[in-house]
Each structure stands twice: as C-alpha cells, then as structure tokens.
Protein backbone atom coordinates (compact mmCIF):
# COMPACT_ATOMS: atom_id res chain seq x y z
CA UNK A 1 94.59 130.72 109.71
CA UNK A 2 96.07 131.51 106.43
CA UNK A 3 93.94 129.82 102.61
CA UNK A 4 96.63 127.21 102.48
CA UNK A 5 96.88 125.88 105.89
CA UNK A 6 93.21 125.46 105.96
CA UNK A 7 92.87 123.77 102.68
CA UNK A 8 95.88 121.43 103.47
CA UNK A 9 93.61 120.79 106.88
CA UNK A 10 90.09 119.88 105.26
CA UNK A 11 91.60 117.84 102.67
CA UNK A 12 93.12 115.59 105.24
CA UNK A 13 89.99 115.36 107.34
CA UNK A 14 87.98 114.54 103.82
CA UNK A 15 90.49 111.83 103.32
CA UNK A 16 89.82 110.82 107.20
CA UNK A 17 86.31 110.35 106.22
CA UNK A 18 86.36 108.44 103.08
CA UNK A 19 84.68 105.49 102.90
CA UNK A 20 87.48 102.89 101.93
CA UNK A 21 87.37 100.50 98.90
CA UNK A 22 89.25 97.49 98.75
CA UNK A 23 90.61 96.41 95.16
CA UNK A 24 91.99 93.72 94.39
CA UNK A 25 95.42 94.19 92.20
CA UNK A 26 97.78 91.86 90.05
CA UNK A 27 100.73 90.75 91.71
CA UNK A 28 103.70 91.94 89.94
CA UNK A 29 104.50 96.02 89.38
CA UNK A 30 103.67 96.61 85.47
CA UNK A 31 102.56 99.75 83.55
CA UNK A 32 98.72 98.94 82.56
CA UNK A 33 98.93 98.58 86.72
CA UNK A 34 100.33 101.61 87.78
CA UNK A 35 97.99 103.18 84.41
CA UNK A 36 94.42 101.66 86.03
CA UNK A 37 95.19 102.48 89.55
CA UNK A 38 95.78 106.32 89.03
CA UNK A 39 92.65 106.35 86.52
CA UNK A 40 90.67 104.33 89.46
CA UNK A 41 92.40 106.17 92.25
CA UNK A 42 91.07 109.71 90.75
CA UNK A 43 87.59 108.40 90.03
CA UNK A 44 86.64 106.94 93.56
CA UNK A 45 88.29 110.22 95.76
CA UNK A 46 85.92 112.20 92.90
CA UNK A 47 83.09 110.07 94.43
CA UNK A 48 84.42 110.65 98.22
CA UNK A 49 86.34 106.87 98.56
CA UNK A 50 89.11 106.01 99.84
CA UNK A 51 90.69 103.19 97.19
CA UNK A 52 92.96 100.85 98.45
CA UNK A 53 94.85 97.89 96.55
CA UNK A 54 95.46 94.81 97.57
CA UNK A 55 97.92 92.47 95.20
CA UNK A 56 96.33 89.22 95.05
CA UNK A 57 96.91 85.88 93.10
CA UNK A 58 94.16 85.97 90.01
CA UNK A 59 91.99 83.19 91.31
CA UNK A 60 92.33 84.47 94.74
CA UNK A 61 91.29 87.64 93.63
CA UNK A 62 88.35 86.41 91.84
CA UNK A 63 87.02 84.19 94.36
CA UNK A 64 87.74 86.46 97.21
CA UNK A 65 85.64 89.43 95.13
CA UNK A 66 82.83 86.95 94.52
CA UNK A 67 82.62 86.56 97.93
CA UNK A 68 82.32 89.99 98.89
CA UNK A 69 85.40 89.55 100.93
CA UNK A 70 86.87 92.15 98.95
CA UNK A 71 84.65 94.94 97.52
CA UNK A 72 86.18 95.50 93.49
CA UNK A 73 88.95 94.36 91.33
CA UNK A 74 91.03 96.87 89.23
CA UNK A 75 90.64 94.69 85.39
CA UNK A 76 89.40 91.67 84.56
CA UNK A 77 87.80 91.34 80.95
CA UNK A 78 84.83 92.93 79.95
CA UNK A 79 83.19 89.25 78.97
CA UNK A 80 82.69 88.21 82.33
CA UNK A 81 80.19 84.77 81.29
CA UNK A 82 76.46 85.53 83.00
CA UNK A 83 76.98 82.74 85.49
CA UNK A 84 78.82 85.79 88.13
CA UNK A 85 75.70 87.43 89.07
CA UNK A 86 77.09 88.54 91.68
CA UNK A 87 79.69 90.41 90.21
CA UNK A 88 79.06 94.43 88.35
CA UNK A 89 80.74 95.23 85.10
CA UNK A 90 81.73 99.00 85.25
CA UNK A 91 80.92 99.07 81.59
CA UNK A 92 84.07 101.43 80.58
CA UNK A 93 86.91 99.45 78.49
CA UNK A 94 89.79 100.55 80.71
CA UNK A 95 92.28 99.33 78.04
CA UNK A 96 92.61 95.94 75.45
CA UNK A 97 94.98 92.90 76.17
CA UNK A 98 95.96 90.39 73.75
CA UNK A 99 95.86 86.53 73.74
CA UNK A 100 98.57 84.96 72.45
CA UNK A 101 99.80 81.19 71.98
CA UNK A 102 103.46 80.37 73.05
CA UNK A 103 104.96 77.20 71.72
CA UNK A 104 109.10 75.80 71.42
CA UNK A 105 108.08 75.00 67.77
CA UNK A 106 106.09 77.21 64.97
CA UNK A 107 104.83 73.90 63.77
CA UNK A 108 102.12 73.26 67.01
CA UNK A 109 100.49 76.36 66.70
CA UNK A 110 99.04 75.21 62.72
CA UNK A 111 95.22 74.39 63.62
CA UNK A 112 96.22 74.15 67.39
CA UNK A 113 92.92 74.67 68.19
CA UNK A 114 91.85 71.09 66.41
CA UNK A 115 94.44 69.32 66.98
CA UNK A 116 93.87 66.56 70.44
CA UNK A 117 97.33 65.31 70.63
CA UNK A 118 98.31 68.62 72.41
CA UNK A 119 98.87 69.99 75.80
CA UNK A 120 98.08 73.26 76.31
CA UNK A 121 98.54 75.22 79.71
CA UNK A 122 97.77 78.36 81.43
CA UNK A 123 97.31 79.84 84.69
CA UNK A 124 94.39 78.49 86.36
CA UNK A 125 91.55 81.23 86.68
CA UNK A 126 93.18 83.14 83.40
CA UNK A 127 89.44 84.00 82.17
CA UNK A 128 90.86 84.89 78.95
CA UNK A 129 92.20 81.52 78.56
CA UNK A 130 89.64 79.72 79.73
CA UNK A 131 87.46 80.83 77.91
CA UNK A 132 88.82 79.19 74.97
CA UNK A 133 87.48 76.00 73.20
CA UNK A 134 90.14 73.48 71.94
CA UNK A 135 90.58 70.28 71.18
CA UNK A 136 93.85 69.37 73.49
CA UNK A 137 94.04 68.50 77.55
CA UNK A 138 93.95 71.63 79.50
CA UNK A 139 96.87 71.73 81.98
CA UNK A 140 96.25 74.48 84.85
CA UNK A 141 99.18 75.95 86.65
CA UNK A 142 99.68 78.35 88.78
CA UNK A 143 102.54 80.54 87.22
CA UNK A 144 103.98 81.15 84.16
CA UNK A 145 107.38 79.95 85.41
CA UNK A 146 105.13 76.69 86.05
CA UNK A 147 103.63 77.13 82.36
CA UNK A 148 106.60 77.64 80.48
CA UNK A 149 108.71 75.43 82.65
CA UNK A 150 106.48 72.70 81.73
CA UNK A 151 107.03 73.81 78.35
CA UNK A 152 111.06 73.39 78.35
CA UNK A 153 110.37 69.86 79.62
CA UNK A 154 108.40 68.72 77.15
CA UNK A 155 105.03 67.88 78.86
CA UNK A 156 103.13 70.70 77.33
CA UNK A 157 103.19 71.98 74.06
CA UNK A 158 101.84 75.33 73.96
CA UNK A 159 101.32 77.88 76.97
CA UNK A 160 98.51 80.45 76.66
CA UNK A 161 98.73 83.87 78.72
CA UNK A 162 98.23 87.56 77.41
CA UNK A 163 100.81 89.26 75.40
CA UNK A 164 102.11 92.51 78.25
CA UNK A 165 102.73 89.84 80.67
CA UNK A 166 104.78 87.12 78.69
CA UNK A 167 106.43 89.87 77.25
CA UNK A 168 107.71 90.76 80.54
CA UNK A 169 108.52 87.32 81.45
CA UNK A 170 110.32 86.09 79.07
CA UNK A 171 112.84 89.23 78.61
CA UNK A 172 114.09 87.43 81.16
CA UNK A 173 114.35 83.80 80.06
CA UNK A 174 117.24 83.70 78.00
CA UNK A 175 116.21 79.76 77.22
CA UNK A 176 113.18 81.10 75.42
CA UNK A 177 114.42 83.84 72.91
CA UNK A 178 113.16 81.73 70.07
CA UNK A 179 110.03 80.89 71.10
CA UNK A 180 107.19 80.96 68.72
CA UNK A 181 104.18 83.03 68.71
CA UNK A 182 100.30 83.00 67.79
CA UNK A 183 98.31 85.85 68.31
CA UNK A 184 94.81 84.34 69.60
CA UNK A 185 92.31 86.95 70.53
CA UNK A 186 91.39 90.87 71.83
CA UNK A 187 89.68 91.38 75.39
CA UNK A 188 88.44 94.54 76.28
CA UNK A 189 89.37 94.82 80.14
CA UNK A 190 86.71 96.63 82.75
CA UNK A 191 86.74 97.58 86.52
CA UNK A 192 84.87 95.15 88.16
CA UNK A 193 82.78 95.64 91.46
CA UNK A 194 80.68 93.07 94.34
CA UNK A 195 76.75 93.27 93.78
CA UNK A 196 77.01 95.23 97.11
CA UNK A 197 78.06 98.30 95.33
CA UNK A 198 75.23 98.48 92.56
CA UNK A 199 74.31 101.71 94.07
CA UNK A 200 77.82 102.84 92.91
CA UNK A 201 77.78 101.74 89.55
CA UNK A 202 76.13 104.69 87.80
CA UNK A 203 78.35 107.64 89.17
CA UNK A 204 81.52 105.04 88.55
CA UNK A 205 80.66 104.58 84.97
CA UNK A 206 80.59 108.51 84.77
CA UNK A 207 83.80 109.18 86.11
CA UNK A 208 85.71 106.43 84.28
CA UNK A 209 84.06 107.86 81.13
CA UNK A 210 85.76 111.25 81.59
C-alpha cells in the first residue's frame, strides 16, 4: 500500500475516533466566526476532538451550555460574573469587541448613562450589555431588527449591541444611515467550556496560546 494511501486511511479512522465536541455558534455567517472556528477547529483535532458547531440564539446558547446540554461555546466575554460556576473560562483572549450606543439623535447619548427618562434596549442575554449600569428602563428584545425597529418608532431611545455586528446590520438599513454613535466599552472575548470538561482546560489553554 503506497505512503499516501495509508496516511489518507489513518487520518480518516483518527477522525472516526474523535471524541466529538459540541459548540455552540452565533447565528449569522460573519468573519470573527469563520476566524474562531478555524483557530478552535485546529486546537481540539491537536487534542484528538472532533469539534462540531451548532448556531444557536445567544440566550439559548448560554442556557443550553450551562446546562451541559451542549459541551462549549466558541466566544462569549472574558468577564463572565462568578455567579456561572459551572461554566470554564479558557483564559486566552480570542479577539476584543466593542460596545457601542446607537441612538436617532446625538443629543441622547450626552450622560445617557444618568439620565432616567430613557429607554434603552438590547438583545436579551447580550452579557456585554447587561452588564451595564444605567439609569433608564431596560427594554430586552430578541433581535436587533426588534431593537432598532423599536428605535424608528419612537419607544426606545438608544439600542446597545457590539460594534462588528451593528455594523453589519445596518449596511443594510438604508433608514438608519444617520444614526448616531457612542462608543461604550472593550470586552476581551474567550472560549468558553461546561465544568464537565475541567480536565480539558489545561491542554486547551496551551493550544489556543500557540
């Protein structure tokens, strides 16, 4: 049997035996998605798994990871809040998104954060988000055609969600070319894995540190 055939051969059965990973993924293609899973992809087959993505809702995802009902998910940010205990940080900053505050009119994003009078929404489960203090109502969606459609109505005033994602949205929204723009905050995003893989986490970190 010729070098090649059998190499071709024993990678296949290694692949075959790989114990398989589920991850939870995004919905919606985008480039820090495509960037994470090739980065993940080549550190778990290193490590003799099998990856494979499932594209999820966010709070879905989250709730469906805490539950060990899935086993990882491929970012959320690094500042998971020490109520998860059941949930590993690989801690590797796989890349950096940006917060930003989206408003109709410059003039609600002065002092946003103090001011009560406003309505400010975002998808519901959006750590980054959440984890912001303010002084208006909260309004949880579950989209950001929800968010910013809520926006064009009037009945909120500012819509919170990271910067790569409305970007992508609202290239294609002509109603919302001049919409105004607050940067908020920096999150340092990490692979995230169930308490049932602690034994993982070591030889993880290691690969995504290469």
């Amino acid at each position: 049997m010729k070098s090649s055939v059998l190499a071709v051969l024993l990678l296949a059965c290694s692949c075959a035996l790989a114990q398989p990973v589920r991850i939870g993924i995004p919905l919606g293609d985008s480039a820090l998605r495509q960037k994470l899973q090739q980065q993940l992809t080549a550190a778990y087959t290193a490590l003799g798994y099998q990856p494979q993505f499932i594209a999820l809702p966010s709070q879905r995802r989250f709730r469906l990871l805490k539950d060990g009902l899935i086993d990882a998910d491929l970012f959320r940010i690094c500042q998971l809040d020490e109520t998860h205990a059941e949930l590993l940080v690989v801690p590797v900053p796989l890349d950096t998104l940006r917060l930003n505050a989206y408003s109709l009119s410059a003039d609600k994003l002065v002092n946003w954060q103090q001011r009560n009078d406003l309505l400010i929404s975002h998808i519901r489960g959006f750590k980054m988000a959440e984890q912001q203090e303010f002084a208006g109502v909260r309004v949880l969606v579950n989209s950001d055609e929800q968010a910013f459609g809520l926006m064009l109505q009037g009945r909120v005033e500012i819509v919170l969600e990271d910067g790569r994602t409305a970007e992508r949205f609202l290239t294609q929204q002509p109603e919302l070319a001049g919409i105004a723009m607050q940067q908020v905050a920096d999150f340092d995003v990490c692979h995230i894995l169930n308490h049932n893989w602690q034994a993982l986490l070591t030889a993880l970190t290691r690969q995504l540190q290469q």
